[in-house]
N, C-alpha and C. Protein backbone atom coordinates (compact mmCIF):
# COMPACT_ATOMS: atom_id res chain seq x y z
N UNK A 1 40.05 138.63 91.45
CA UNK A 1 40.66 138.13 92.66
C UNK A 1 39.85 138.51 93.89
N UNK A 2 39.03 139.29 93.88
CA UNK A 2 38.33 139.91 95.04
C UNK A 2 37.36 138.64 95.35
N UNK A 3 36.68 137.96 94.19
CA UNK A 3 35.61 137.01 94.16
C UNK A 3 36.23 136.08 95.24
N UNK A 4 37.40 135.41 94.84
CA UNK A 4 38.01 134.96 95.95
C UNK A 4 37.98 135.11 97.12
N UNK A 5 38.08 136.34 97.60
CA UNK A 5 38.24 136.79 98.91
C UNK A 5 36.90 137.01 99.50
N UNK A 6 35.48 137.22 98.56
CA UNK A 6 34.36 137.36 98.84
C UNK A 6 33.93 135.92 99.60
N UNK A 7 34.33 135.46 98.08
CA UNK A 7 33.86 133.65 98.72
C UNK A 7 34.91 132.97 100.08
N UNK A 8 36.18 133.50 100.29
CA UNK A 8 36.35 133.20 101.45
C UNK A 8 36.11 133.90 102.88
N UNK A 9 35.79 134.69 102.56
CA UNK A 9 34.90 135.29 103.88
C UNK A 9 33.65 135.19 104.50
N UNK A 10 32.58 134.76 103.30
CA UNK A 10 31.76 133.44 103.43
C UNK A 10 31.75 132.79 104.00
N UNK A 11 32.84 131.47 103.25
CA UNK A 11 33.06 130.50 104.15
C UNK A 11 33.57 130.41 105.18
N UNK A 12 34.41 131.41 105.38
CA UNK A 12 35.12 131.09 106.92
C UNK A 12 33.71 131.59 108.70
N UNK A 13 32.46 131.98 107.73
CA UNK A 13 31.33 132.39 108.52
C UNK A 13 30.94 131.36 108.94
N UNK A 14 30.59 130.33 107.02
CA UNK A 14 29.75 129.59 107.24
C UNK A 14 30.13 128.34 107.67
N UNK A 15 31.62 128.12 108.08
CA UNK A 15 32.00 126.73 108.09
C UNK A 15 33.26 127.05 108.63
N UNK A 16 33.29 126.50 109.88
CA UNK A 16 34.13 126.87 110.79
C UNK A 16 35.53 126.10 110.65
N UNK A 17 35.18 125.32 109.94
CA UNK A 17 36.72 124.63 109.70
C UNK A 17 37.79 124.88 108.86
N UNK A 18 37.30 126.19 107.70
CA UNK A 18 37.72 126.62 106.84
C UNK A 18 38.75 127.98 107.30
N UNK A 19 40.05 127.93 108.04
CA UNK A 19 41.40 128.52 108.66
C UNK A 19 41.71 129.59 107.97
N UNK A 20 41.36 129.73 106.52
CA UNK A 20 41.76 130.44 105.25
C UNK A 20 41.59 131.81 105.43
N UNK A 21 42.10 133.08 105.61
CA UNK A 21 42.43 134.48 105.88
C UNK A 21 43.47 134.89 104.89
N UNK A 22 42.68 135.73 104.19
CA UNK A 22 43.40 136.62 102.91
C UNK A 22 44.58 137.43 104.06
N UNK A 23 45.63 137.66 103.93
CA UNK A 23 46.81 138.53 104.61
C UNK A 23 47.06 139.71 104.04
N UNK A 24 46.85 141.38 104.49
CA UNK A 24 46.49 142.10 103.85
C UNK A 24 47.97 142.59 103.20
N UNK A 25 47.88 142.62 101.99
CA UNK A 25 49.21 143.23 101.83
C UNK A 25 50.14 143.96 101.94
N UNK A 26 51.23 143.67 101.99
CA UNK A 26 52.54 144.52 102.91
C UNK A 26 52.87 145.92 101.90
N UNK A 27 53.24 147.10 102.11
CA UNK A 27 53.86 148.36 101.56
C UNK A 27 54.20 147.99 100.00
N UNK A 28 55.36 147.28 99.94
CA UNK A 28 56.10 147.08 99.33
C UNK A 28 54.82 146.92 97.72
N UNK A 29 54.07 145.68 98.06
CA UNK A 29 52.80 145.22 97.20
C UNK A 29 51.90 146.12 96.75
N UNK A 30 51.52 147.37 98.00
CA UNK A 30 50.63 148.25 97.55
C UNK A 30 51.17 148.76 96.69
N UNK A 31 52.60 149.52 96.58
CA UNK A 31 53.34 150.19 96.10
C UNK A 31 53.10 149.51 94.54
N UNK A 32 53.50 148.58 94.39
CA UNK A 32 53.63 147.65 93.25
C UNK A 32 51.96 147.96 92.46
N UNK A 33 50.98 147.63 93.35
CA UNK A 33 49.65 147.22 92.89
C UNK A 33 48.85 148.93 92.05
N UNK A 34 49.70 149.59 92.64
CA UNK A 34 49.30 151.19 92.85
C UNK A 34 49.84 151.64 91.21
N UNK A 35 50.83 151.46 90.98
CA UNK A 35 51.96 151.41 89.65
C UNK A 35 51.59 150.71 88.88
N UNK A 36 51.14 149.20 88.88
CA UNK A 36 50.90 148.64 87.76
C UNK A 36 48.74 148.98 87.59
N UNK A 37 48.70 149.27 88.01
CA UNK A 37 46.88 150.03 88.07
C UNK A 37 47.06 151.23 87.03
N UNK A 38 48.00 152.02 86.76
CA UNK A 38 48.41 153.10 86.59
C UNK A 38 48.69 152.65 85.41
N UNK A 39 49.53 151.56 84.97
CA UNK A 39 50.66 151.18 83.73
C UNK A 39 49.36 150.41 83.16
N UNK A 40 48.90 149.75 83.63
CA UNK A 40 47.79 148.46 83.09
C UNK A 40 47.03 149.48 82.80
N UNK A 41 46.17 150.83 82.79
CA UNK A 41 45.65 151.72 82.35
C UNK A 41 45.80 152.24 80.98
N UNK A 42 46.97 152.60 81.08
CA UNK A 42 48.21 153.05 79.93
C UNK A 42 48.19 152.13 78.31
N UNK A 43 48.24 150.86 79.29
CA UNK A 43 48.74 149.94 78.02
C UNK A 43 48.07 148.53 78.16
N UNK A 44 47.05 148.85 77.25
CA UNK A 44 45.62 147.54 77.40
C UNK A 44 45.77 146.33 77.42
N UNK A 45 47.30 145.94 76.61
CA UNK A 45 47.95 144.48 76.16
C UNK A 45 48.67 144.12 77.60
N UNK A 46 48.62 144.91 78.25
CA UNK A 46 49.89 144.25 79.40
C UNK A 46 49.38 144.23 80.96
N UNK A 47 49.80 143.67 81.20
CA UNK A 47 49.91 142.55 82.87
C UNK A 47 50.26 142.97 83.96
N UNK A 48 50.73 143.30 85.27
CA UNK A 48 51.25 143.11 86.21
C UNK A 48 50.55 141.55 86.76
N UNK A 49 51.74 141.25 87.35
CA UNK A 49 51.19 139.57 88.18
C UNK A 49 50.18 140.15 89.51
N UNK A 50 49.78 139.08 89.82
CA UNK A 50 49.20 139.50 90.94
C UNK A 50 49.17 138.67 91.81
N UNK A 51 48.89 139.37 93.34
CA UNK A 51 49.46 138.41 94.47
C UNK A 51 48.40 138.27 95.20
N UNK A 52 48.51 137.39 95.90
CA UNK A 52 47.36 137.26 97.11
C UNK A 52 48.27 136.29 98.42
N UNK A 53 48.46 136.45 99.44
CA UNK A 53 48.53 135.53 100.41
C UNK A 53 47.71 135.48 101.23
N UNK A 54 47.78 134.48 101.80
CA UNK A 54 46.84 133.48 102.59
C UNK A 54 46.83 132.85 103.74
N UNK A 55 46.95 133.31 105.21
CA UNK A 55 46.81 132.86 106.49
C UNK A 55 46.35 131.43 106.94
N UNK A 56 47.01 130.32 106.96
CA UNK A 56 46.40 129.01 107.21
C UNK A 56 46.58 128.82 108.81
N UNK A 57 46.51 127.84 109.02
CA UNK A 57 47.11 126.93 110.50
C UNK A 57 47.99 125.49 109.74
N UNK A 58 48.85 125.53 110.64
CA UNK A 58 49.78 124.13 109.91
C UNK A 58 49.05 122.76 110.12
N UNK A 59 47.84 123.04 111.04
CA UNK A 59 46.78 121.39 111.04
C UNK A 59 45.93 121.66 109.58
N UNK A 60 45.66 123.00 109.47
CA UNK A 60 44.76 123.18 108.24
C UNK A 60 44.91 123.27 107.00
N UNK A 61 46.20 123.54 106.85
CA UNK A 61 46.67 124.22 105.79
C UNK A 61 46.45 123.15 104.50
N UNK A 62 46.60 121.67 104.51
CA UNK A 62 46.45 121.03 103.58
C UNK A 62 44.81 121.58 103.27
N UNK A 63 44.25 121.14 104.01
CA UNK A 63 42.32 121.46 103.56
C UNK A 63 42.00 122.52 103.26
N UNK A 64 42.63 123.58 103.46
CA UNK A 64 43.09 125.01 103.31
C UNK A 64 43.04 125.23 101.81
N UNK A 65 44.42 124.65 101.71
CA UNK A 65 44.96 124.40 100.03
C UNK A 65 43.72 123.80 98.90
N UNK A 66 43.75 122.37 99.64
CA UNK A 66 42.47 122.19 98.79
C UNK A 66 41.19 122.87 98.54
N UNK A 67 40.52 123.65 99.69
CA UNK A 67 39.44 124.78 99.83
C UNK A 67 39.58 125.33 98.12
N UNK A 68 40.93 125.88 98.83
CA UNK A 68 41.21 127.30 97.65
C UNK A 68 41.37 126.30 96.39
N UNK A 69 41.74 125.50 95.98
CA UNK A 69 41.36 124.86 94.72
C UNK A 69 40.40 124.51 94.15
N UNK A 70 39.62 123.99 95.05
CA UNK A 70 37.97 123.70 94.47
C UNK A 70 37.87 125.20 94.41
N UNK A 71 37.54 126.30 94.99
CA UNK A 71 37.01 127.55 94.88
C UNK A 71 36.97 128.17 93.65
N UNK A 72 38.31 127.73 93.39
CA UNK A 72 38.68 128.91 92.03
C UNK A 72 38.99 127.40 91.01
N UNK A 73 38.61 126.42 90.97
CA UNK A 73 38.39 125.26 89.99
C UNK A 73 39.96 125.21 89.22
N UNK A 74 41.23 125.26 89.86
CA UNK A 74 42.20 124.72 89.82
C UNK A 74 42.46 123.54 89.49
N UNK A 75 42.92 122.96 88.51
CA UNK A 75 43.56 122.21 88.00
C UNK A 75 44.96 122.20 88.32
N UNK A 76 45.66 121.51 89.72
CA UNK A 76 47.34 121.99 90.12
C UNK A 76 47.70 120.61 89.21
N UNK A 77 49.50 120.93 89.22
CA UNK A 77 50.22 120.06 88.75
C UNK A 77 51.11 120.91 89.24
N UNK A 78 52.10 120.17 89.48
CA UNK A 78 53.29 120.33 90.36
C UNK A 78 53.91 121.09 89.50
N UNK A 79 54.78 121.80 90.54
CA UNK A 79 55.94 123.18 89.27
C UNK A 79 57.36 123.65 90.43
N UNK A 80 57.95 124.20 90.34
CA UNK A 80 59.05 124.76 91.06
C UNK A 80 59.42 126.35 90.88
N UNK A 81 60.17 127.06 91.51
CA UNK A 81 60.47 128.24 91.24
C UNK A 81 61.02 128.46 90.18
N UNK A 82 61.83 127.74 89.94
CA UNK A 82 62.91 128.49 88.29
C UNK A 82 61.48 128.03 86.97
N UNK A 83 60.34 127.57 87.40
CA UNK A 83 59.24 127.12 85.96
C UNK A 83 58.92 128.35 86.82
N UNK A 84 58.00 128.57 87.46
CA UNK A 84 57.25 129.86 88.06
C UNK A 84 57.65 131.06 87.13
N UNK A 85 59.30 131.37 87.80
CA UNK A 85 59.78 133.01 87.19
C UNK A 85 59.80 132.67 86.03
N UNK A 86 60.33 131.71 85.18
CA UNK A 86 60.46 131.67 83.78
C UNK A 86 59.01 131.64 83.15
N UNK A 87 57.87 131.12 83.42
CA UNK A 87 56.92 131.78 83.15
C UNK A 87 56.50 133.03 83.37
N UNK A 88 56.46 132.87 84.13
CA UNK A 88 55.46 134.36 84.42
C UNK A 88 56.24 135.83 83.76
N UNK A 89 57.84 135.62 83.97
CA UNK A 89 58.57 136.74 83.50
C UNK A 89 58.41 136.62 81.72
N UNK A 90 58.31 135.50 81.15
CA UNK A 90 57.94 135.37 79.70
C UNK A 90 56.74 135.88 79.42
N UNK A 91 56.19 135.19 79.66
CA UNK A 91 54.58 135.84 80.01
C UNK A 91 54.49 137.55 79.71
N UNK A 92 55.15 137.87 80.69
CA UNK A 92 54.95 139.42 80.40
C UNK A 92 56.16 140.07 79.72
N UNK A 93 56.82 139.50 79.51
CA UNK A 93 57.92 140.17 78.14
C UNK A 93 57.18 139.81 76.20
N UNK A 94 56.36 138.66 76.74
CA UNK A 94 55.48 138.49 75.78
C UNK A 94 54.62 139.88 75.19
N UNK A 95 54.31 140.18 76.32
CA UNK A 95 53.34 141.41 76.09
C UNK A 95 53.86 142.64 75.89
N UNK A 96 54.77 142.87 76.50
CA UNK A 96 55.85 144.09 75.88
C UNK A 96 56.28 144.23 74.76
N UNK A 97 56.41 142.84 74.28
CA UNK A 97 56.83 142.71 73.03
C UNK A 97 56.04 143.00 71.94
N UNK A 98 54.74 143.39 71.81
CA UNK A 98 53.60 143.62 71.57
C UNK A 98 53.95 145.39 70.61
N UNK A 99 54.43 145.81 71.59
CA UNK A 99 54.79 147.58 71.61
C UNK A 99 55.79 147.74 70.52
N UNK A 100 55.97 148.92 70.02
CA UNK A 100 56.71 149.39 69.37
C UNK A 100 57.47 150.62 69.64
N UNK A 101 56.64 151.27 70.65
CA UNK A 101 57.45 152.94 70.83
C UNK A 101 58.13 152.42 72.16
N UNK A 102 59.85 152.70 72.03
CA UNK A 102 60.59 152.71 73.10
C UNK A 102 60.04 153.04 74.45
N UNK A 103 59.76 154.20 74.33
CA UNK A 103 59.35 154.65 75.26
C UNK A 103 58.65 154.08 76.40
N UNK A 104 57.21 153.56 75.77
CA UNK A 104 56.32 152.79 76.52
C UNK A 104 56.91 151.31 76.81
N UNK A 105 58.29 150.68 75.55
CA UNK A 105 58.66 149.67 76.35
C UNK A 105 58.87 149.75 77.57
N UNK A 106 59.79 150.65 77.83
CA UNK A 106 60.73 151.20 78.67
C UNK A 106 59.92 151.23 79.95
N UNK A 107 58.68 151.78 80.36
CA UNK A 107 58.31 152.27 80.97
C UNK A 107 57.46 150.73 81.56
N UNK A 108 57.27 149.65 80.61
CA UNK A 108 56.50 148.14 81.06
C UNK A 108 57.86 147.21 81.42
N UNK A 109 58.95 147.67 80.69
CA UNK A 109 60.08 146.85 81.47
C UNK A 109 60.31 147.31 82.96
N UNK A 110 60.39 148.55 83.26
CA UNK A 110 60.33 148.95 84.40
C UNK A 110 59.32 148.63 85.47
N UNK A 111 57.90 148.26 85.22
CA UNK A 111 57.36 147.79 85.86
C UNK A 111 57.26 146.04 85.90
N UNK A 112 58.06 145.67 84.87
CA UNK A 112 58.14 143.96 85.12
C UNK A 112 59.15 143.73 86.17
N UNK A 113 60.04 144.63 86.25
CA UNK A 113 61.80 144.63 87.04
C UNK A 113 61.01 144.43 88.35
N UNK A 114 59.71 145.46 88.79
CA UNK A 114 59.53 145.59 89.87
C UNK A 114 58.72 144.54 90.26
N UNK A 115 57.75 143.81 89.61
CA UNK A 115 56.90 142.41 89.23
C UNK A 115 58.32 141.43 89.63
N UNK A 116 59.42 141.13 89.03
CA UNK A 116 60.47 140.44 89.52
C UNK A 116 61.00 140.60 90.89
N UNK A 117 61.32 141.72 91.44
CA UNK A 117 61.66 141.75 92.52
C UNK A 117 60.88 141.69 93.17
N UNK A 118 59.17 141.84 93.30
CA UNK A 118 58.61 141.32 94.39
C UNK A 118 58.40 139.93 94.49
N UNK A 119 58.56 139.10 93.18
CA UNK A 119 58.76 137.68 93.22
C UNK A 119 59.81 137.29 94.19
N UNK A 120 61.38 137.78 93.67
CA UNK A 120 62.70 137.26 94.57
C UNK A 120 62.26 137.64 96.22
N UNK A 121 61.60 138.41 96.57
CA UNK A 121 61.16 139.00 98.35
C UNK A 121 60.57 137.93 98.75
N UNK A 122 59.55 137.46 98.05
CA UNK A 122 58.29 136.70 98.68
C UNK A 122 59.08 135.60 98.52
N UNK A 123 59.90 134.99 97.45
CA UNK A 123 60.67 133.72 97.64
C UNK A 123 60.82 133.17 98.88
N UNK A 124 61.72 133.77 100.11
CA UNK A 124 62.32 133.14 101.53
C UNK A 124 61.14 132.24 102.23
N UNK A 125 61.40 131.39 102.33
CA UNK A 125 60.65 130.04 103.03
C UNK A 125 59.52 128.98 102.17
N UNK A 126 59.56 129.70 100.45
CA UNK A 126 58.64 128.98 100.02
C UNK A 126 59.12 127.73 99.54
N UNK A 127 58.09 126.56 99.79
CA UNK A 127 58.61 125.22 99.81
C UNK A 127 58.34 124.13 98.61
N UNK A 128 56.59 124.29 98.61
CA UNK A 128 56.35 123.78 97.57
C UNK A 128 55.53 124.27 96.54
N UNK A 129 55.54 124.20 94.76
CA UNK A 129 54.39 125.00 94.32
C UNK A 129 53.82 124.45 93.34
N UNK A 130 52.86 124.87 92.79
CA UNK A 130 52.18 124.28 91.86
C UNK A 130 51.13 125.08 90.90
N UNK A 131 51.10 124.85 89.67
CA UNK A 131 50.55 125.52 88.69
C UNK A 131 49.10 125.33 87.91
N UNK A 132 48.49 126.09 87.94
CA UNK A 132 47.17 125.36 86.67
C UNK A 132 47.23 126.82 85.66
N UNK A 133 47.68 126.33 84.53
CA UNK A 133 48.13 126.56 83.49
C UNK A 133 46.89 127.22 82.68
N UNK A 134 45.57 127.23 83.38
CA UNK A 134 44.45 127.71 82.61
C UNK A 134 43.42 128.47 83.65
N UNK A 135 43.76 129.25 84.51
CA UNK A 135 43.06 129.80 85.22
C UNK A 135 41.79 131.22 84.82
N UNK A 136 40.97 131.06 85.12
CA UNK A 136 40.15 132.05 84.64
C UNK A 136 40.02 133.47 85.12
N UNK A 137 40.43 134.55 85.05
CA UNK A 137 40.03 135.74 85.77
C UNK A 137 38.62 136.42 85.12
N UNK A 138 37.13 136.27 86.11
CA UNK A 138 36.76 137.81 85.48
C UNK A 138 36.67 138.78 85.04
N UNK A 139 36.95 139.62 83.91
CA UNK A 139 35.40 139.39 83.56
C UNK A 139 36.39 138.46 81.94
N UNK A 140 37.17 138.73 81.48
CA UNK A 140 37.61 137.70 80.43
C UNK A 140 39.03 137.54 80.14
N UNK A 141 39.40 137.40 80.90
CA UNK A 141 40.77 136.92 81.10
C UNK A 141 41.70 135.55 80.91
N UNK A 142 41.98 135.00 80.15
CA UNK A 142 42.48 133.88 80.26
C UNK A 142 44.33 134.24 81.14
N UNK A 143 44.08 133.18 82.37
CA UNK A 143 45.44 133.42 83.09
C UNK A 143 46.38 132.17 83.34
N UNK A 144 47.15 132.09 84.14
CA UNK A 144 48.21 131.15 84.81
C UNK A 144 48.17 131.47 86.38
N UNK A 145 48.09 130.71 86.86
CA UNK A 145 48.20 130.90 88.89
C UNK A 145 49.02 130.27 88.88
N UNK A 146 50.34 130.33 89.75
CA UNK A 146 51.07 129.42 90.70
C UNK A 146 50.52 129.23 92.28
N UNK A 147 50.93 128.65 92.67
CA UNK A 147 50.41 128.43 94.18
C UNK A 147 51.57 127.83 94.60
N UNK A 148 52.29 128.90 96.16
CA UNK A 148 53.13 128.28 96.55
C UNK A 148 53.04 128.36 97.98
N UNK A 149 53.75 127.54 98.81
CA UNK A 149 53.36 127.10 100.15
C UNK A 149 54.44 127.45 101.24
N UNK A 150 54.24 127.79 102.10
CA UNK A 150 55.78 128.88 103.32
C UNK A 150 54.39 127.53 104.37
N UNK A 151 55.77 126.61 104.34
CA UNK A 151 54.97 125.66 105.27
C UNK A 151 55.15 126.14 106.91
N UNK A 152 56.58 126.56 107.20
CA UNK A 152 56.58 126.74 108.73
C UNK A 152 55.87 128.09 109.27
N UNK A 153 55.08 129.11 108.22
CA UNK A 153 54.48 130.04 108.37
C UNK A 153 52.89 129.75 107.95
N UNK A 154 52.78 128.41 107.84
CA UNK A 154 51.38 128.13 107.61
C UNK A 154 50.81 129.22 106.07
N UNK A 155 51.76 129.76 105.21
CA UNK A 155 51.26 130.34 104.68
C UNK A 155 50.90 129.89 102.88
N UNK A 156 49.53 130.30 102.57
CA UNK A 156 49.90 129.97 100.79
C UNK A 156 50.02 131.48 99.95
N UNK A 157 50.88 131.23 98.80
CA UNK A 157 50.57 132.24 98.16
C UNK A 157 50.05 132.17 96.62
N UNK A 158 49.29 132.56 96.16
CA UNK A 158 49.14 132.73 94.48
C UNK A 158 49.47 133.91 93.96
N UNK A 159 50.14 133.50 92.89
CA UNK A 159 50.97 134.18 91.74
C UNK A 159 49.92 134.15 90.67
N UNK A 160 49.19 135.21 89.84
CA UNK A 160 48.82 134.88 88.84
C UNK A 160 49.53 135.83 87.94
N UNK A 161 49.26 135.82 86.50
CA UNK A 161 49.12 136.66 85.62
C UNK A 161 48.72 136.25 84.31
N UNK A 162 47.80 137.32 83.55
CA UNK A 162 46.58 137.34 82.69
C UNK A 162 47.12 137.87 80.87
N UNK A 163 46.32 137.26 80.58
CA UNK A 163 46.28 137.34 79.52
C UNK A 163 44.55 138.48 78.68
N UNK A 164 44.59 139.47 78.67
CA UNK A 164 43.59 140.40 78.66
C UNK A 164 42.70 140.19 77.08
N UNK A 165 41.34 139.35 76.75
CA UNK A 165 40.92 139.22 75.77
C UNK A 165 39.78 140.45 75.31
């Protein structure tokens, strides 16, 4: 995800029309990002989602959107919130499911609860979203991105989460 942010800082040098500003993440996210760094350490099979938002202008934001699709070679197709959580929360109960000692379930359900509730936060104002179902993470990752849109805040966000090969 950083590649992302490399290549948009780039462009927003090299090409002035490109509005696109990574938004640094709020407490709540570090908190989250800090814990699942920790758990994803722990337990090689499993996931935390991951977030990124994205600073547009409401003249830009469509070219914006598209930017960030060509960038990261997105394939969208339209999706909604109740496909979003029901993926992504499958997704990683998938991988829990993986485990056998209580314990360590216990301890990846607890960090999916918290993966869920930063989903339901970021929910308020998002409008429209959309999925590519085959996203690539470095260095071998096969993933899922959502991409969803907080139009009166000019904002986008991506949702991913990975599948670790």
């Amino acid at each position: 995800m950083k590649f992302v942010s490399v290549l948009i800082l780039v462009l927003s040098f090299s090409r002035p029309l490109f509005a696109l500003t990574e938004i640094e993440p709020g407490a709540s996210l570090k908190a989250l990002r800090t814990e699942c760094d920790r758990v994803e350490e722990s337990f090689s099979d499993f996931a935390c989602l991951r977030f990124e938002l994205y600073q547009s202008s409401a003249s830009e934001l469509q070219m914006d959107l598209k930017e960030l699709a060509d960038l990261n070679d997105w394939r969208l197709r339209t999706a909604s919130w109740a496909l979003m959580m029901q993926t992504l929360l499958s997704s990683m109960e998938g991988q829990i499911q993986r485990y056998d000692d209580a314990d360590h379930i216990q301890i990846m359900q607890q960090t999916k609860i918290k993966n869920h509730w930063e989903l339901l936060r970021l929910k308020e104002g998002l409008e429209k979203f959309w999925v590519d179902p085959d996203t690539y993470w470095y260095p071998s990752v096969n993933a899922i991105s959502f991409i969803a849109v907080n139009i009166t805040q000019s904002q986008i966000l991506v949702i991913s989460h990975g599948e670790r090969n």
